[in-house]
Each structure stands twice: as structure tokens, then as C-alpha cells.
N, C-alpha and C. Protein backbone atom coordinates (compact mmCIF):
# COMPACT_ATOMS: atom_id res chain seq x y z
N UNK A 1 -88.22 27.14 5.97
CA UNK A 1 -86.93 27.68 5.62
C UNK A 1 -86.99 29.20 5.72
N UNK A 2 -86.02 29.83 6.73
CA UNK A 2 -86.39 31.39 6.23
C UNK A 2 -85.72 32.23 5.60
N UNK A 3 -85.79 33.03 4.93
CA UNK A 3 -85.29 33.30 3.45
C UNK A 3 -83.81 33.51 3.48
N UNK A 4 -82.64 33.75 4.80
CA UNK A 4 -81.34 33.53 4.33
C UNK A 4 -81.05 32.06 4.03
N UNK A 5 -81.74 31.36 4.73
CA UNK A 5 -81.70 29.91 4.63
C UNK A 5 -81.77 30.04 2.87
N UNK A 6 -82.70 30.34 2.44
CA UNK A 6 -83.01 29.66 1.24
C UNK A 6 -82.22 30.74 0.08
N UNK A 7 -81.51 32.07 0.20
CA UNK A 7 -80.65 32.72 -0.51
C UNK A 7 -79.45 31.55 -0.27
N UNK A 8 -79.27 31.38 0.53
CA UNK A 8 -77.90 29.93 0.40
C UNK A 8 -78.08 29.19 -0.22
N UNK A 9 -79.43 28.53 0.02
CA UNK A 9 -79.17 26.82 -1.13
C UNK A 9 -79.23 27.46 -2.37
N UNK A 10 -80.02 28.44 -2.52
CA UNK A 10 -80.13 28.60 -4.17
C UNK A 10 -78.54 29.10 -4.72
N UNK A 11 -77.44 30.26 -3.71
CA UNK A 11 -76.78 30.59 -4.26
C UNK A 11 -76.11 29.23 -4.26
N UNK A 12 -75.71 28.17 -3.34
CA UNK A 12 -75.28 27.08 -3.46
C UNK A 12 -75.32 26.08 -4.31
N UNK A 13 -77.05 26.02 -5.14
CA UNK A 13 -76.82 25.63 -6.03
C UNK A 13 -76.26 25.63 -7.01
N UNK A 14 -76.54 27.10 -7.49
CA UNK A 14 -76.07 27.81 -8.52
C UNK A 14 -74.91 27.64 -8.59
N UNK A 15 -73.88 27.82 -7.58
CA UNK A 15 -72.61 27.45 -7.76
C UNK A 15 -72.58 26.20 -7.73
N UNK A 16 -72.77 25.31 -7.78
CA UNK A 16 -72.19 23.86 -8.19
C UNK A 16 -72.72 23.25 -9.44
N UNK A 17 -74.37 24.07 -10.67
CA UNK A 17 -74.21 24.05 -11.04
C UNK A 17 -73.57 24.79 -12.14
N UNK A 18 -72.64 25.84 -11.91
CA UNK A 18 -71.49 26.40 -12.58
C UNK A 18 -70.41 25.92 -12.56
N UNK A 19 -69.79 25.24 -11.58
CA UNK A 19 -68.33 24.40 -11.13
C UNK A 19 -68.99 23.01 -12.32
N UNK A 20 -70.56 22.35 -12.07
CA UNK A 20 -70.76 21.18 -13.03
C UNK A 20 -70.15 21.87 -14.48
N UNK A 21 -70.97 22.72 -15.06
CA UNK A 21 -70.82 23.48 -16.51
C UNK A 21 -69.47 23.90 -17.21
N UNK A 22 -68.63 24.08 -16.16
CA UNK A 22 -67.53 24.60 -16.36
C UNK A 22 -66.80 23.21 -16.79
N UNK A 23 -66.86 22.22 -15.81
CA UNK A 23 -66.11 20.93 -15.75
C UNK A 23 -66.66 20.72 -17.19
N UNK A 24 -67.70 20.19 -17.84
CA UNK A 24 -68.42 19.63 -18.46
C UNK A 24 -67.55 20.38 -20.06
N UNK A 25 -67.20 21.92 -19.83
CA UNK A 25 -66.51 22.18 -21.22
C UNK A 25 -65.42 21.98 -21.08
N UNK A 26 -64.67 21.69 -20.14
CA UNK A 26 -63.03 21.30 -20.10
C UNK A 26 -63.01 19.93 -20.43
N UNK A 27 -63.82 19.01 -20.08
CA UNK A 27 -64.05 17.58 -20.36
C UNK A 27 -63.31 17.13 -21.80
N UNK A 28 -63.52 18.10 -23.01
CA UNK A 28 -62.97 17.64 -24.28
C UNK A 28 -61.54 18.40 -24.12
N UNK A 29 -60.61 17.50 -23.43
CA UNK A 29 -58.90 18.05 -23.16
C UNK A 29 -58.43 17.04 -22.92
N UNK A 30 -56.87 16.69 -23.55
CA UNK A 30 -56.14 15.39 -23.59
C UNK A 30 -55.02 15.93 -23.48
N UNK A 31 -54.29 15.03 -22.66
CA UNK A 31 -52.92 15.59 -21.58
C UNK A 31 -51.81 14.20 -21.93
N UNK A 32 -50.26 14.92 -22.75
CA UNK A 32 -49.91 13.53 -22.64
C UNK A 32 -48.21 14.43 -22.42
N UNK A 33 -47.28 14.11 -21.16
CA UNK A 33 -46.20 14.71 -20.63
C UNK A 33 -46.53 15.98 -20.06
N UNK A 34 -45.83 17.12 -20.56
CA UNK A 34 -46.30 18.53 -20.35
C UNK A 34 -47.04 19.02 -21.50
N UNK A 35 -48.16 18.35 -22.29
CA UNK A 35 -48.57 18.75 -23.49
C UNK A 35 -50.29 18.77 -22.88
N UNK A 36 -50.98 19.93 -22.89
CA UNK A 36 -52.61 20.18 -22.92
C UNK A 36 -52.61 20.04 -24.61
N UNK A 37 -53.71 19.23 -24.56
CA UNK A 37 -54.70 18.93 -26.50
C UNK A 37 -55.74 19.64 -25.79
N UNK A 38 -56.25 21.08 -26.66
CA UNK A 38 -57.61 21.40 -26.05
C UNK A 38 -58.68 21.39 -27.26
N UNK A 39 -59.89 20.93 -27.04
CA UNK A 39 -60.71 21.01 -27.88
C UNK A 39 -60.83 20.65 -29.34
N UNK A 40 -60.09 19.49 -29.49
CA UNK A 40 -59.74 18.45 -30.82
C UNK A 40 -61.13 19.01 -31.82
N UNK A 41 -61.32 19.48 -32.89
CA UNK A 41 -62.83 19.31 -33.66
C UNK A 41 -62.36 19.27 -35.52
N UNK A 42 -63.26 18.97 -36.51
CA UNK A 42 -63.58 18.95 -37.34
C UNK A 42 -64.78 19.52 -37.84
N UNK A 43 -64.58 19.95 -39.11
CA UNK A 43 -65.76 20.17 -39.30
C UNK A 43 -66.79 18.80 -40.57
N UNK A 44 -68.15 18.95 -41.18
CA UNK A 44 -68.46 17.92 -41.38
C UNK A 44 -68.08 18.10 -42.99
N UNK A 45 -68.08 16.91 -43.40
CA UNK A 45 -67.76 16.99 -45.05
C UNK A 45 -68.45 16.68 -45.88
N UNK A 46 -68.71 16.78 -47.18
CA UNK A 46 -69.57 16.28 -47.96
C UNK A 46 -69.44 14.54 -48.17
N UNK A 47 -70.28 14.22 -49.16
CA UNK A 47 -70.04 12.22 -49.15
C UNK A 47 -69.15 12.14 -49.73
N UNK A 48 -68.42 13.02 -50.64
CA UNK A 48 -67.48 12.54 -51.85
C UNK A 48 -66.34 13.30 -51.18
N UNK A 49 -66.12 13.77 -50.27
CA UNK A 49 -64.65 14.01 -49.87
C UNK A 49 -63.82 12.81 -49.30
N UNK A 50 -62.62 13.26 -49.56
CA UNK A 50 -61.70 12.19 -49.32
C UNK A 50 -60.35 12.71 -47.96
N UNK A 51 -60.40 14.29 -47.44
CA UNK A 51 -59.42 14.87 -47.03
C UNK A 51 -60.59 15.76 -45.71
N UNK A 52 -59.60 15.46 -44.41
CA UNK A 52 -60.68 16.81 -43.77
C UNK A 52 -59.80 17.41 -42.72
N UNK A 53 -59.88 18.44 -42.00
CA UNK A 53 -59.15 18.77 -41.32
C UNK A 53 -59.47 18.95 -40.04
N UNK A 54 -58.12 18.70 -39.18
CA UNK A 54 -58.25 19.07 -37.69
C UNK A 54 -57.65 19.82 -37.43
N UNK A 55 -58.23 20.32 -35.83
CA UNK A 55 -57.97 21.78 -35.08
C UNK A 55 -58.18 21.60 -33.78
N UNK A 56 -57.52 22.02 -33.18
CA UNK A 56 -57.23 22.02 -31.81
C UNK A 56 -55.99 23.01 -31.13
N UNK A 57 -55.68 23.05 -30.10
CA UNK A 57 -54.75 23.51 -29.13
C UNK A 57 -53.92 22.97 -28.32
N UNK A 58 -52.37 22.98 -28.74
CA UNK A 58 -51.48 22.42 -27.82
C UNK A 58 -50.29 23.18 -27.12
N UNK A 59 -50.77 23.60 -25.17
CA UNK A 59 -49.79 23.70 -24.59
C UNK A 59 -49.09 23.05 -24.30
N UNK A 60 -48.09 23.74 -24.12
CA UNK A 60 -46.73 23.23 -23.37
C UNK A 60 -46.45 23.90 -22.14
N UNK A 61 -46.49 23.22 -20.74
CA UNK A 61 -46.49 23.51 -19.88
C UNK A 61 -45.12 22.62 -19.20
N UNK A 62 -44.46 22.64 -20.33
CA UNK A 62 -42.99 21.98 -19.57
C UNK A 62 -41.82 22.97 -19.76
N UNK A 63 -40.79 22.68 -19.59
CA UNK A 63 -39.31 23.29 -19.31
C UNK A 63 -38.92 23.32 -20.94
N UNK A 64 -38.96 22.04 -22.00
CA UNK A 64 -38.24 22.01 -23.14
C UNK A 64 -39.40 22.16 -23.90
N UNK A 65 -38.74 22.56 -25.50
CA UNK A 65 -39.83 22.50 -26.55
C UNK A 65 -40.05 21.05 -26.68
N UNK A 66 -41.26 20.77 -27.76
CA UNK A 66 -41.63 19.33 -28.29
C UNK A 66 -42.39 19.86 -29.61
N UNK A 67 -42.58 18.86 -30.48
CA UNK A 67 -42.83 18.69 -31.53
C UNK A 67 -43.93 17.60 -32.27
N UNK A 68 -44.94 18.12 -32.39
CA UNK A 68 -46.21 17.69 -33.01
C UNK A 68 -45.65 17.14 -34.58
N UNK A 69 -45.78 15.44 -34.68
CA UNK A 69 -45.29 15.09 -35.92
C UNK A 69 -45.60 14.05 -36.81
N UNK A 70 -46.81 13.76 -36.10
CA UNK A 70 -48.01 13.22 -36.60
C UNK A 70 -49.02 12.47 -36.46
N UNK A 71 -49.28 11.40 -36.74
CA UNK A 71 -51.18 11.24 -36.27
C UNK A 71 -51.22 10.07 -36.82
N UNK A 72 -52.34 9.61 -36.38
CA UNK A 72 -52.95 7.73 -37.09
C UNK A 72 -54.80 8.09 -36.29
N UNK A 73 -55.59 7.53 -37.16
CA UNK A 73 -56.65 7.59 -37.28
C UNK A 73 -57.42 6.28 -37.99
N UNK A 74 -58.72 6.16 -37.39
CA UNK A 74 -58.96 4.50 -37.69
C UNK A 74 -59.89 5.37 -38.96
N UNK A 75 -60.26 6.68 -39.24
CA UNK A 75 -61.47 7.27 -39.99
C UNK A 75 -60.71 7.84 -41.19
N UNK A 76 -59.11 7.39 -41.11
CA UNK A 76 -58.31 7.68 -42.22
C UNK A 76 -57.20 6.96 -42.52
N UNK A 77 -56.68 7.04 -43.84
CA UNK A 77 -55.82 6.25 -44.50
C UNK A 77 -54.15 6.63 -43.66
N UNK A 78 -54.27 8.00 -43.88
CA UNK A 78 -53.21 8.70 -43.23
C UNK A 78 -52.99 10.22 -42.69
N UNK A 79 -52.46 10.59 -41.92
CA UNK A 79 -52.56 11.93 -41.08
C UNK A 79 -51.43 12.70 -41.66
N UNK A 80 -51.19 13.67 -41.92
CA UNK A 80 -50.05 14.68 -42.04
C UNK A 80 -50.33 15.97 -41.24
N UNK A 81 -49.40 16.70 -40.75
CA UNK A 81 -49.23 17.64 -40.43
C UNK A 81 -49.00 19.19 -41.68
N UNK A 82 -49.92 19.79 -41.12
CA UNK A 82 -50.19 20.96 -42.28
C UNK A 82 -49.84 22.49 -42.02
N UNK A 83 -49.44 22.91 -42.97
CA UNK A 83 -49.19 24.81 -42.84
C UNK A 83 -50.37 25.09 -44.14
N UNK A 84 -51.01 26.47 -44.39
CA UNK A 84 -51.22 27.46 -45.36
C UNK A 84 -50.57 28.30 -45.94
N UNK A 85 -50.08 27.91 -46.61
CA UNK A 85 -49.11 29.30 -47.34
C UNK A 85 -49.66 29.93 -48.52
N UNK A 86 -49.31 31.14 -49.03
CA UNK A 86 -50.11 31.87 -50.35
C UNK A 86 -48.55 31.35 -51.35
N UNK A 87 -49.18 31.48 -52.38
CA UNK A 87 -48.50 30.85 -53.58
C UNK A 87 -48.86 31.61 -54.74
N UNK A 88 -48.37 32.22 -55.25
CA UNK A 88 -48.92 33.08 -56.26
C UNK A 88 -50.01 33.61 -56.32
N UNK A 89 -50.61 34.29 -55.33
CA UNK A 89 -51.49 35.17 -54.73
C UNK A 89 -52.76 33.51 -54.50
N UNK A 90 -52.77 31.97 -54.68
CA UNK A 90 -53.18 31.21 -54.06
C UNK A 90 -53.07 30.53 -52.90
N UNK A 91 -54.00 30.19 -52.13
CA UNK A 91 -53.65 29.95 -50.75
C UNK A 91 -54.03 28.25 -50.93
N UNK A 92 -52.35 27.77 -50.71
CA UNK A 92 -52.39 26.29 -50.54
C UNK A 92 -51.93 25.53 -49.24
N UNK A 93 -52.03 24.19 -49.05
CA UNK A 93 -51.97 23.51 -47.59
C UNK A 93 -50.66 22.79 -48.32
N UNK A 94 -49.66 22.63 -47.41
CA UNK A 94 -48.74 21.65 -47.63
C UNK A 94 -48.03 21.11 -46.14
N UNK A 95 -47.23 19.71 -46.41
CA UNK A 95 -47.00 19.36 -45.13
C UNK A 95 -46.47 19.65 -44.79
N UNK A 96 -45.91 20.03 -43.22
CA UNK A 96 -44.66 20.30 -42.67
C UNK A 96 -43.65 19.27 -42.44
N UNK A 97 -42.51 18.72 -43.23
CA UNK A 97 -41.72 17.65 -42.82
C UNK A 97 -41.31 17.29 -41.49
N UNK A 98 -41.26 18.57 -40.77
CA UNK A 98 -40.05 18.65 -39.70
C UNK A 98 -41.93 18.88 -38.19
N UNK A 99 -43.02 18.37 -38.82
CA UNK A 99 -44.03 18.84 -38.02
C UNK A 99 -43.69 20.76 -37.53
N UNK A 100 -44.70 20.02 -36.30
CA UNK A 100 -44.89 21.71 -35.31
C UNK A 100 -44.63 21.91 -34.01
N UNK A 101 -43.37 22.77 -34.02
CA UNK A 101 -42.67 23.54 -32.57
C UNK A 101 -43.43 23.67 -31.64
N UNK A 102 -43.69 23.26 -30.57
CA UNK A 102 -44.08 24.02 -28.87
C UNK A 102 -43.60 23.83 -28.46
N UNK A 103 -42.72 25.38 -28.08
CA UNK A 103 -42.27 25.94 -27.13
C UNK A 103 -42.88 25.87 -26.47
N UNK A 104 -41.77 26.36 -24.83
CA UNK A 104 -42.18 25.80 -23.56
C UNK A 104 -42.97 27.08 -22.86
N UNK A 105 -44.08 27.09 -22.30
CA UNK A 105 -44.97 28.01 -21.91
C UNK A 105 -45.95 28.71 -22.90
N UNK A 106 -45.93 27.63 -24.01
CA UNK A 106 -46.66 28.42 -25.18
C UNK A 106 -47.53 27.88 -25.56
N UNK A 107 -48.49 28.49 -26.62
CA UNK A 107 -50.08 27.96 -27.00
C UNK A 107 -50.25 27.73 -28.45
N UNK A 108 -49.83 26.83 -29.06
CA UNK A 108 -49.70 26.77 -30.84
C UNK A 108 -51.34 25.96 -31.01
N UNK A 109 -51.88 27.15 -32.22
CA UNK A 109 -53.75 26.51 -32.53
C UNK A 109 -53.19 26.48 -33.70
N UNK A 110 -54.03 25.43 -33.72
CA UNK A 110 -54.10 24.74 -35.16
C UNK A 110 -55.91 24.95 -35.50
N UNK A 111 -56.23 25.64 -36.57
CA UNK A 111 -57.29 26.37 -37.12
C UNK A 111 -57.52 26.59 -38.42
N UNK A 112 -58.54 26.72 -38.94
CA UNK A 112 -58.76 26.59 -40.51
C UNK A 112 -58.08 27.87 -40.82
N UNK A 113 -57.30 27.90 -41.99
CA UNK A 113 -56.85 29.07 -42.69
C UNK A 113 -54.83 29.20 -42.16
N UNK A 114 -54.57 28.19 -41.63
CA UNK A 114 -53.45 28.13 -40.60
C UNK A 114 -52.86 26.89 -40.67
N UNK A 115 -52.24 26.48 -38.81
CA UNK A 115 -51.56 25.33 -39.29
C UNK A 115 -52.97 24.14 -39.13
N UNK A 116 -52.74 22.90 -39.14
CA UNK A 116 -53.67 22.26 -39.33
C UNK A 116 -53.28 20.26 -39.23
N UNK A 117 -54.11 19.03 -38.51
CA UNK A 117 -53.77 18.51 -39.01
C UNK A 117 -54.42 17.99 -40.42
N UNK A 118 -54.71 17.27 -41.32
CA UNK A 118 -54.91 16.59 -42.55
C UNK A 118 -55.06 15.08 -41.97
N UNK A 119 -56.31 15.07 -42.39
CA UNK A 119 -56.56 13.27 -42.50
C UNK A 119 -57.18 13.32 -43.66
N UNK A 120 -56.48 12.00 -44.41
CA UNK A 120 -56.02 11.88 -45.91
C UNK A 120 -56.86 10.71 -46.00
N UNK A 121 -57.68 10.23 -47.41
CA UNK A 121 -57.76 8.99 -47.48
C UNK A 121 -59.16 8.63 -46.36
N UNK A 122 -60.29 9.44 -46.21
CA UNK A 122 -61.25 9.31 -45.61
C UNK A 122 -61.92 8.20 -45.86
N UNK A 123 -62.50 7.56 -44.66
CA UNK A 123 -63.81 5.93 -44.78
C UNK A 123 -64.79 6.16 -44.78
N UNK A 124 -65.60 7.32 -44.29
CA UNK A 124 -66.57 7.83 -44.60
C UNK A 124 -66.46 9.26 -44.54
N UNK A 125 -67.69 9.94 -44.84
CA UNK A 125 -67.43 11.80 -44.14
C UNK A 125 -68.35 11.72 -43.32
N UNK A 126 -67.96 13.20 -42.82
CA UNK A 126 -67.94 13.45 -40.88
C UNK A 126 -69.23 13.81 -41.03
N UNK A 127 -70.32 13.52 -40.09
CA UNK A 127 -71.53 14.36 -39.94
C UNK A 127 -71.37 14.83 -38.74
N UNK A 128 -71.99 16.11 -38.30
CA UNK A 128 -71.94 17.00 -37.31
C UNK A 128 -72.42 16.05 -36.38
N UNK A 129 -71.97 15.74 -34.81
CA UNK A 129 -72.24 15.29 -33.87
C UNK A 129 -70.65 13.74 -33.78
N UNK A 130 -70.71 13.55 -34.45
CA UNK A 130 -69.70 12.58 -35.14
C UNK A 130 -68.91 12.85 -34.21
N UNK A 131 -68.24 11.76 -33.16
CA UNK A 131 -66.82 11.90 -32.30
C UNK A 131 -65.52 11.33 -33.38
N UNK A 132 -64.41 11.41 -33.39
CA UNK A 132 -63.47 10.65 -34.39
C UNK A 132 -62.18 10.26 -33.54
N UNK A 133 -62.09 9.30 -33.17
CA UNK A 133 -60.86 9.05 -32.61
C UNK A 133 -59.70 8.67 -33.64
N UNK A 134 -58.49 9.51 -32.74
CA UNK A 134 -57.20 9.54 -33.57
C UNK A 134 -56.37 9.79 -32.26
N UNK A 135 -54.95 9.62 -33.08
CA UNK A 135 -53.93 10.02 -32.10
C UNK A 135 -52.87 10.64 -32.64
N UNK A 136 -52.40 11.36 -31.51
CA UNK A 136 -51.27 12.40 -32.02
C UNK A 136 -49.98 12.69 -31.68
N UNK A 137 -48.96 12.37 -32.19
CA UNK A 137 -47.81 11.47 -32.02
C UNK A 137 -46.87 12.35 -31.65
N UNK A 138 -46.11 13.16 -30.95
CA UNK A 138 -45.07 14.05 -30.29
C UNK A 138 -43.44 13.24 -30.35
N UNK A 139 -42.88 14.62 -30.72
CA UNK A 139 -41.19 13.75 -30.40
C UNK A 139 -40.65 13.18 -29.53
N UNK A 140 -41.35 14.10 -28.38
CA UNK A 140 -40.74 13.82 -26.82
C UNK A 140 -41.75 13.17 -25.82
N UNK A 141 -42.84 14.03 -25.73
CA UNK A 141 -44.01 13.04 -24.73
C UNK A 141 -44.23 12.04 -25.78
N UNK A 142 -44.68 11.48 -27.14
CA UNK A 142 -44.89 10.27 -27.53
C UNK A 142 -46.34 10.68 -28.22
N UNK A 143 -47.20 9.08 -28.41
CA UNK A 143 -48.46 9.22 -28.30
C UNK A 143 -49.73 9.42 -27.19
N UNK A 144 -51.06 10.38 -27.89
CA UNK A 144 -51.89 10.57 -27.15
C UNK A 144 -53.10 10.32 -27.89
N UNK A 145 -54.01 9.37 -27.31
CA UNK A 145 -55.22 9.43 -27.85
C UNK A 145 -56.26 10.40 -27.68
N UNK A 146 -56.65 10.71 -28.98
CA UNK A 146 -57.87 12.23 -28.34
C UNK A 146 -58.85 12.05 -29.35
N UNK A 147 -60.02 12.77 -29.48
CA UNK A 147 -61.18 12.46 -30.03
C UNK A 147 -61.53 14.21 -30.60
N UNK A 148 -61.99 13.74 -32.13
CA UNK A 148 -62.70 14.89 -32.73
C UNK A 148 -63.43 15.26 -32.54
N UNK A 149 -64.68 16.50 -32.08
CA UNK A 149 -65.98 16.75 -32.30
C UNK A 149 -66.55 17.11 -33.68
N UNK A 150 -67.18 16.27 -34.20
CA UNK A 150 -67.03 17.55 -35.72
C UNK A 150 -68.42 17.85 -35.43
N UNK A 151 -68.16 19.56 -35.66
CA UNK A 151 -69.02 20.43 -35.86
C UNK A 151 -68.99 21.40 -36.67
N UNK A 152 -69.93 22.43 -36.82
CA UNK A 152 -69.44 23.76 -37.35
C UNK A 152 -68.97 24.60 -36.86
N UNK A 153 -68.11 25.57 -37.70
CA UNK A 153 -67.62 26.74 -37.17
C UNK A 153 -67.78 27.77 -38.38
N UNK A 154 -68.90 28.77 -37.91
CA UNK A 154 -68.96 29.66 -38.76
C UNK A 154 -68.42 30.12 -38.94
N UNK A 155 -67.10 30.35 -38.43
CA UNK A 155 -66.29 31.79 -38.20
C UNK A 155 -64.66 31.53 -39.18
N UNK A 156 -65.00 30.51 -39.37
CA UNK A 156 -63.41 30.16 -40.26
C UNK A 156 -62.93 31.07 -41.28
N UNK A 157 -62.10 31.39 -41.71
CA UNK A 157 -61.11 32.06 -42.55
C UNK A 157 -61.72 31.14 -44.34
N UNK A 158 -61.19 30.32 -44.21
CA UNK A 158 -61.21 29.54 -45.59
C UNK A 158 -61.83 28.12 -45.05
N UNK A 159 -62.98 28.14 -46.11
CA UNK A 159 -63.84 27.00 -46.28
C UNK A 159 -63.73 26.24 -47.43
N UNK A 160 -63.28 25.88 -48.48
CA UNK A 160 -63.33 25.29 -49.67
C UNK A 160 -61.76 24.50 -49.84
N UNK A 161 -61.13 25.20 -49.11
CA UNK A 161 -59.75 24.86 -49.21
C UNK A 161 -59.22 23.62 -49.55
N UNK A 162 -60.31 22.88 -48.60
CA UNK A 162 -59.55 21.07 -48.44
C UNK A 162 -59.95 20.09 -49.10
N UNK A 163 -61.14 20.85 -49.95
CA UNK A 163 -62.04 19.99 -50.78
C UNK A 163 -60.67 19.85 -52.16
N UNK A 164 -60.05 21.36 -52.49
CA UNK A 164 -59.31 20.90 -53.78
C UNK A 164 -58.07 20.29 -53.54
N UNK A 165 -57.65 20.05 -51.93
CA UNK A 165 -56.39 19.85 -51.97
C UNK A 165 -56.13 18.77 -52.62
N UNK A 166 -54.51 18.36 -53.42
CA UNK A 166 -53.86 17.19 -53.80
C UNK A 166 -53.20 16.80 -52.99
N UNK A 167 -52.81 15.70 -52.79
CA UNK A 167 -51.65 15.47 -52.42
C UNK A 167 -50.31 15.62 -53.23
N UNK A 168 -49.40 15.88 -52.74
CA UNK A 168 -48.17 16.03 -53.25
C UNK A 168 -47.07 14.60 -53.58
């Protein structure tokens, strides 16, 4: 082989395994009408929790808004849709009745300290590596099945939050 030969395969490799790597992190994305779900996760919970939360990303890559309005999960009793609001200088989770707006060309995250969904009524708690399938129910595209990663995220805003929540 003489060495432009072999500056090709290697750069050749290299690029395909970057096009593999790249594919491989888009892989956790669920598409249902004009709606991208990117990167569904949880984090893990202790044994005695009963409440945990999800996070993810949903574009809208259509013409009209739609509306995120709720969820079913085989790893929970029941799903609600969640905001953070401060409350007398306390920061509490409550549901949104009316769910969550995406607008059209827009990127609404759902993230600890923010909006959020709530799975209520836990069957077991999450250990890190743990996939969780659920689905997530829209006004207009409908349902989509998508899957949790639970992991950590060091970087969260509020950690303790969901352990005291009540239900209302």
C-alpha cells in the first residue's frame, strides 16, 4: 500500500466510524406526526420512592401547534404532566391540566427544576442502566411509544424535589 493509499483508508475509516457514533447517539429519538421526542431519560431512585421524573425534548417540525397531555407507563400507576413553580419562596411541582404547548418550529425541554413528566405510583425504582418504556400521548399526532434511559445527571437544578412531592 503506498502511503496516499493508506492516508485514505484510515481517513475513510475514521469517517464512517464517526457517521457510526453519531448515528449511535441519535438512535435514542422517537418521531410521532411532526413531533421529534429527543433523548427520553430519568434519573435512578431510591427503593422507597414512589414518584420519578421524566425529561426529554419535543420538536415541532410542523405548520400547527400540538400539545403534550399525557402518558401511560407499565413502571407506573399513572403519568401527569408537570410545571415548577415557587410558592412562598418554596419550589413545588404541580400538574398542568391543559398539558404542554409546541409551537410550530419550536423546542420545549422538559428538565429537572422545570417542566417535567411525573410517573406516579412506581413498581419498582429505577437503577441506572434501566430502559423504561412509556408512552406519550399528544392532542393532535396521538400516541408515541418511547423509552427512558435512567441515568445520572449531575448537572440538575433541584434534586430532592420529587422525593417530597404529594399528590394533590
Amino acid at each position: 500500500m503506498t502511503a496516499i493509499v493508506r492516508v485514505i483508508f484510515v481517513f475513510v475509516v475514521f469517517v464512517a466510524a464517526a457517521v457510526f457514533a453519531a448515528s449511535g447517539a441519535t438512535a435514542h429519538e422517537f418521531k410521532v406526526g411532526a413531533l421529534d421526542i429527543g433523548h427520553p431519560w430519568s434519573r435512578p431512585t431510591p427503593k422507597d420512592a414512589n414518584v420519578a421524573g421524566g425529561y426529554l425534548t419535543i420538536t415541532n417540525k410542523g405548520k400547527t401547534a400540538d400539545r403534550l397531555i399525557g402518558g401511560d407507563s407499565p413502571a407506573a400507576s399513572q403519568i401527569e404532566v408537570h410545571e415548577m413553580v415557587d410558592v412562598d419562596g418554596m419550589t413545588k411541582t404541580r400538574p398542568l391540566a391543559n398539558g404542554i404547548e409546541i409551537k410550530p418550529g419550536k423546542t420545549v425541554e422538559l428538565k429537572p427544576g422545570s417542566l417535567r413528566i411525573v410517573l406516579l405510583g412506581l413498581k419498582e425504582p429505577f437503577q441506572i442502566g434501566q430502559k423504561i418504556k412509556g408512552t406519550l400521548v399528544f392532542e393532535k399526532a396521538g400516541p408515541v411509544e418511547i423509552v427512558y434511559n435512567v441515568e445520572e445527571n449531575p448537572g440538575a437544578a433541584v434534586s430532592g424535589v420529587m422525593q417530597q412531592h404529594k399528590h394533590h
